[in-house]
C-alpha atoms as a PDB file:
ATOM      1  CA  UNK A   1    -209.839 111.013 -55.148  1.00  0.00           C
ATOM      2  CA  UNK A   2    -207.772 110.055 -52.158  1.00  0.00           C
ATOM      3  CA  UNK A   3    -209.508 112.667 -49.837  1.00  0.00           C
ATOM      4  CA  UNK A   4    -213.093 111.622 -51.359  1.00  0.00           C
ATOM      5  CA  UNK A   5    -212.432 108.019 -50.068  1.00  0.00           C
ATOM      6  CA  UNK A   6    -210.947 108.976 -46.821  1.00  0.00           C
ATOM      7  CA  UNK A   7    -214.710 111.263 -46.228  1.00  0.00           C
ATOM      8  CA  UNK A   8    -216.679 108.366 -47.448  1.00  0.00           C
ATOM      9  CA  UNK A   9    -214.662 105.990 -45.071  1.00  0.00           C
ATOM     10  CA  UNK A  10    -215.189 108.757 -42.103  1.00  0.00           C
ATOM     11  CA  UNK A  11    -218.647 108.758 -42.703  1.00  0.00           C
ATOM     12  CA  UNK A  12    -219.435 105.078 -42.811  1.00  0.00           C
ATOM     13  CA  UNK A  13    -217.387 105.080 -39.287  1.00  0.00           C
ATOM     14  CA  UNK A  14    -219.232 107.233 -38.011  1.00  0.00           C
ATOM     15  CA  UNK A  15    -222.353 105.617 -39.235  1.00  0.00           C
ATOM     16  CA  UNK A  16    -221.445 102.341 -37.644  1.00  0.00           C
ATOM     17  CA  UNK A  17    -222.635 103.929 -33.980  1.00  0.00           C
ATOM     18  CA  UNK A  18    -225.772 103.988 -35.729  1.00  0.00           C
ATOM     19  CA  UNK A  19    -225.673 100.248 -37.260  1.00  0.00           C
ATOM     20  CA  UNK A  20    -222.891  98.230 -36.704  1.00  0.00           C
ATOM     21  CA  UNK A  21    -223.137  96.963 -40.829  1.00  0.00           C
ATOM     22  CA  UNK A  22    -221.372 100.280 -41.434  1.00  0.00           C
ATOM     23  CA  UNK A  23    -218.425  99.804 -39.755  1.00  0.00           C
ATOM     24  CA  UNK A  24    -218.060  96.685 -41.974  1.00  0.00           C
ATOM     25  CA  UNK A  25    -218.896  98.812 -44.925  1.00  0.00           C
ATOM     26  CA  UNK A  26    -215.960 100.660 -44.154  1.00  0.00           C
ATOM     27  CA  UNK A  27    -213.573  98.396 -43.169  1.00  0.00           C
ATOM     28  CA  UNK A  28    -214.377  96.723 -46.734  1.00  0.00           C
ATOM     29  CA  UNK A  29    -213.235 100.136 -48.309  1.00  0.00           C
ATOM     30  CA  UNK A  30    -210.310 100.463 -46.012  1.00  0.00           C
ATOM     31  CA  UNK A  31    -209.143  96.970 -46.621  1.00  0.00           C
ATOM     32  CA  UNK A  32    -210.088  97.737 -50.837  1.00  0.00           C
ATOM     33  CA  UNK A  33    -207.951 101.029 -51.003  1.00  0.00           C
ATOM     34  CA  UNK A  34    -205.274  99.936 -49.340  1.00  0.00           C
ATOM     35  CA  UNK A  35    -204.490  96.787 -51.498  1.00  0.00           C
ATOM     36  CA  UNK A  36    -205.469  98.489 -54.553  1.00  0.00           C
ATOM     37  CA  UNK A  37    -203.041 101.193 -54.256  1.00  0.00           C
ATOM     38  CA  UNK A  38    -200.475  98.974 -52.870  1.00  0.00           C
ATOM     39  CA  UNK A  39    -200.838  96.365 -55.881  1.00  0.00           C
ATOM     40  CA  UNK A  40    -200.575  99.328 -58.334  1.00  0.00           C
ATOM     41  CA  UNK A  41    -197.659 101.282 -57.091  1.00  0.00           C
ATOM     42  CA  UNK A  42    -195.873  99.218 -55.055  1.00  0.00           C
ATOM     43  CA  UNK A  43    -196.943 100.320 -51.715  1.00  0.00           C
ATOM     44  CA  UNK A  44    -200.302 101.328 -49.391  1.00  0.00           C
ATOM     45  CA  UNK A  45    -200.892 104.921 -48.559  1.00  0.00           C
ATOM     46  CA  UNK A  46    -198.249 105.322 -46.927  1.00  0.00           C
ATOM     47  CA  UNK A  47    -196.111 105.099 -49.938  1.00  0.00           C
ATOM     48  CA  UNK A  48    -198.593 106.229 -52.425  1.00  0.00           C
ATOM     49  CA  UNK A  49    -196.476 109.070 -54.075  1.00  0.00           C
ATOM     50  CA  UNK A  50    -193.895 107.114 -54.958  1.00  0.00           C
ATOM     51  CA  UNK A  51    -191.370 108.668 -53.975  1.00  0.00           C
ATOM     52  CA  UNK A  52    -189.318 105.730 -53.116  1.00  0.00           C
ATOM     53  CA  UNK A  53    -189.835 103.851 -56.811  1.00  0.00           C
ATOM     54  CA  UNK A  54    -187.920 106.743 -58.374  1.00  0.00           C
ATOM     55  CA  UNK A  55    -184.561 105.023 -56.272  1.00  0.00           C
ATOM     56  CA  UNK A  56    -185.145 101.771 -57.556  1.00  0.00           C
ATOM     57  CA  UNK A  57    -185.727 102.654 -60.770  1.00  0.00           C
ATOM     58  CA  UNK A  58    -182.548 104.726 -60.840  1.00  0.00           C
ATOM     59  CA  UNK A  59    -180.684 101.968 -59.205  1.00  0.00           C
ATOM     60  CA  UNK A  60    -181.728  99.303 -62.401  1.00  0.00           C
ATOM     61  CA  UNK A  61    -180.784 101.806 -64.898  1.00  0.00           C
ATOM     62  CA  UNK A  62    -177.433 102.100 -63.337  1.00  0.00           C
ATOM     63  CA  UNK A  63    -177.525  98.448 -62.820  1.00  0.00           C
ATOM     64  CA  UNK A  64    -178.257  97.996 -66.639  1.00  0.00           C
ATOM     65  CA  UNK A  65    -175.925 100.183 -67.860  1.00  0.00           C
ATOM     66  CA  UNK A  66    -172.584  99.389 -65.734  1.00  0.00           C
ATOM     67  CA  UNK A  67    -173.991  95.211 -67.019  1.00  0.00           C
ATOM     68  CA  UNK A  68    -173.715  96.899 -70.390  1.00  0.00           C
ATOM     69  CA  UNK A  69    -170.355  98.225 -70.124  1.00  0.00           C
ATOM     70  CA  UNK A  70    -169.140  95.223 -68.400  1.00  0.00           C
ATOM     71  CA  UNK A  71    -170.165  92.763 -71.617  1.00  0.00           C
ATOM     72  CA  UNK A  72    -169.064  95.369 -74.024  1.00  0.00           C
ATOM     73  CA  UNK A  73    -165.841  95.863 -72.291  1.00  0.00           C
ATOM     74  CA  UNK A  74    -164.963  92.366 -70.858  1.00  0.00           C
ATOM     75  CA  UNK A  75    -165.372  91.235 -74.679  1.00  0.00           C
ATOM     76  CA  UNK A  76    -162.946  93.610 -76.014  1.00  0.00           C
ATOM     77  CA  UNK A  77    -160.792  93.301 -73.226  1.00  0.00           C
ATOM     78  CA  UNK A  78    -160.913  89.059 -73.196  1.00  0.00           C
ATOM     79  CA  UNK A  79    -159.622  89.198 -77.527  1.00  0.00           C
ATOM     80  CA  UNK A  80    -157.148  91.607 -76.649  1.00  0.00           C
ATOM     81  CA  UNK A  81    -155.341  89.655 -73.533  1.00  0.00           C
ATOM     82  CA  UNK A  82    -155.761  86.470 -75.933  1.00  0.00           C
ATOM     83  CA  UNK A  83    -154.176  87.747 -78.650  1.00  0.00           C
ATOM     84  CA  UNK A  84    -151.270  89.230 -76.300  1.00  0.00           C
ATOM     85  CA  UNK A  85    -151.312  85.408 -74.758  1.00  0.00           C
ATOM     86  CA  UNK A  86    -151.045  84.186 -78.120  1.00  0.00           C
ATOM     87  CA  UNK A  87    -148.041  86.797 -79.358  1.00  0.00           C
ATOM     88  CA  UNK A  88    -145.828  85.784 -75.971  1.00  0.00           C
ATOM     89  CA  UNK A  89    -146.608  82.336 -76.357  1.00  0.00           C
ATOM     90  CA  UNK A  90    -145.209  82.543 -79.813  1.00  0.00           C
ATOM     91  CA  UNK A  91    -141.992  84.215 -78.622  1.00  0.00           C
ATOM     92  CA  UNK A  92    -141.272  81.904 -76.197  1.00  0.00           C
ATOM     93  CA  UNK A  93    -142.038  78.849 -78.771  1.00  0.00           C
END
């Protein structure tokens, strides 16, 4: 699809020395791709395999997780130092 667009966009260019309505034809398509790909995977052509979306996805499931842990752990850990608060307290009282 990519390398359809990119011929049709060549050929309207190259049109344009004919009529200059072509070069506005494809400057329209230009302007079309680039946002459309960039609105649906997070970046133009440049960035159109994605290959940088795979990091930040791996970086939020890491994120997720180690949140996870942290409320899972921080819970247990939180009843545990209260109820050691509460047996020292009680051996000093």
């Amino acid at each position: 699809m990519f390398v359809v667009l990119l011929v049709l966009i060549v050929v309207l260019f190259g049109l344009g020395f004919l009529n200059p309505l072509w070069w506005v034809a494809a400057a329209v398509m230009v302007f079309g791709a680039t946002t459309r790909h960039g609105r649906d995977r997070g970046g133009g052509w440049i960035r159109g395999d994605g290959s940088d979306l795979g990091d930040d996805r791996d970086h939020e499931n890491r994120r997720d997780r180690q949140d996870r842990w942290n409320r899972r752990y921080s819970r247990q850990n939180r009843t545990r130092w209260q109820r050691e608060d509460r047996r020292d307290h009680e051996r000093r009282g």
